[in-house]
Protein backbone atom coordinates (compact mmCIF):
# COMPACT_ATOMS: atom_id res chain seq x y z
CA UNK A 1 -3.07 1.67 8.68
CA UNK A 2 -3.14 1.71 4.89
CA UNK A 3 -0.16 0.68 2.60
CA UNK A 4 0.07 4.24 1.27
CA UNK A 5 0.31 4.78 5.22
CA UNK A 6 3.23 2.41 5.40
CA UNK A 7 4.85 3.29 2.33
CA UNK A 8 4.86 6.90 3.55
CA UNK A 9 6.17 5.92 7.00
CA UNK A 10 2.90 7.45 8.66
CA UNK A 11 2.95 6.17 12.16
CA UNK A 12 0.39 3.57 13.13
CA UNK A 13 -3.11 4.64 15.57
CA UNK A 14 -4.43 1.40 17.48
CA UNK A 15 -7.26 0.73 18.77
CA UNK A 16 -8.34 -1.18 21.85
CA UNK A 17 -9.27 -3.65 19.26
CA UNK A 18 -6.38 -3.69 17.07
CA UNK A 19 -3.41 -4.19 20.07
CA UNK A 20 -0.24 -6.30 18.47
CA UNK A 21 -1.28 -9.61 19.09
CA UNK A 22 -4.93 -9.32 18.15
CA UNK A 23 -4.02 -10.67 15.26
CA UNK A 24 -0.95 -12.36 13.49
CA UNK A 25 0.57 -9.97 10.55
CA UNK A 26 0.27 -12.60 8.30
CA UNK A 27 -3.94 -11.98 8.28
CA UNK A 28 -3.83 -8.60 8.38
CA UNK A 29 -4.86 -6.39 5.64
CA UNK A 30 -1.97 -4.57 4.98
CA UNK A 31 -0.31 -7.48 4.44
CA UNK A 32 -2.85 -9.62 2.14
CA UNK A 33 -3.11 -6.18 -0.13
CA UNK A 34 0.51 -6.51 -0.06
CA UNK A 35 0.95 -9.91 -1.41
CA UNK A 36 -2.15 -9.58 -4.19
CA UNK A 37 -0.13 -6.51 -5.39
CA UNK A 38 2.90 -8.65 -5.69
CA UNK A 39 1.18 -11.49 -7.48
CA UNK A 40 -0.17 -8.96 -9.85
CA UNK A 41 3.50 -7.79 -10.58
CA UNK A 42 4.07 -11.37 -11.37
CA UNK A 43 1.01 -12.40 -13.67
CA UNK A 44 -0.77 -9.34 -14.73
CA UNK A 45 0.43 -7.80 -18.79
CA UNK A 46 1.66 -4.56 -18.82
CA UNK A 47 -1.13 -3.08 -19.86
CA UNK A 48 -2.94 -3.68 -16.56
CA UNK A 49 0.03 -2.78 -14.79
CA UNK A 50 -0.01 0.63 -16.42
CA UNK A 51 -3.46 1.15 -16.06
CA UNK A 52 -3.69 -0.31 -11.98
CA UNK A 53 -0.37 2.05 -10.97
CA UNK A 54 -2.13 5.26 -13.16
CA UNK A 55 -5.61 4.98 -10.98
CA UNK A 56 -3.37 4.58 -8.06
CA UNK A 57 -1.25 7.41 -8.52
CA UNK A 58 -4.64 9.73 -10.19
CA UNK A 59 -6.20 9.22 -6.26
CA UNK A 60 -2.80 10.71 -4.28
CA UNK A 61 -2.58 14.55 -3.93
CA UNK A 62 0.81 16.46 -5.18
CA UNK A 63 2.21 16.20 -1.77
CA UNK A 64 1.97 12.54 -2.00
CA UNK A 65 3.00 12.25 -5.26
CA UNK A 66 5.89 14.31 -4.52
CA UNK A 67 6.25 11.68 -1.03
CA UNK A 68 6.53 9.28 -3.81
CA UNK A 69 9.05 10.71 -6.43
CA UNK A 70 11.11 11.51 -3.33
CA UNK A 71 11.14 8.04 -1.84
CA UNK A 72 10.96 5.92 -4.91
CA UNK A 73 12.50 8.29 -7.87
């Protein structure tokens, strides 16, 4: 599950290999992109900011976009 997945409240498909317990949340990807994108928040200049949230938002379609004005606007 992706953060957009999270963010979007998309419910979660496991695998045989990904059963709770396989691994601890703290390792898993979700949450290490999760923390990087907070550190960014913290350190990165405004510029990069603007430019990091643009090419995230230029990859979602209009229904997700909308998902996001909706949830967040």
């Amino acid at each position: 599950m992706g953060f957009l997945d999270r963010v979007f409240g998309r419910p979660e498909e496991r695998s045989e290999a990904d059963r709770p317990g396989d691994r601890s949340p703290a390792t898993s990807t979700d949450e290490q992109a999760i923390e990087r994108y907070r550190y960014l928040l913290r350190t990165a200049p405004p510029e990069a900011l603007e430019e990091a949230h643009a090419e995230a938002f230029a990859g979602l379609t209009p229904e997700q976009r909308s998902e996001v004005l909706r949830r967040f606007g």
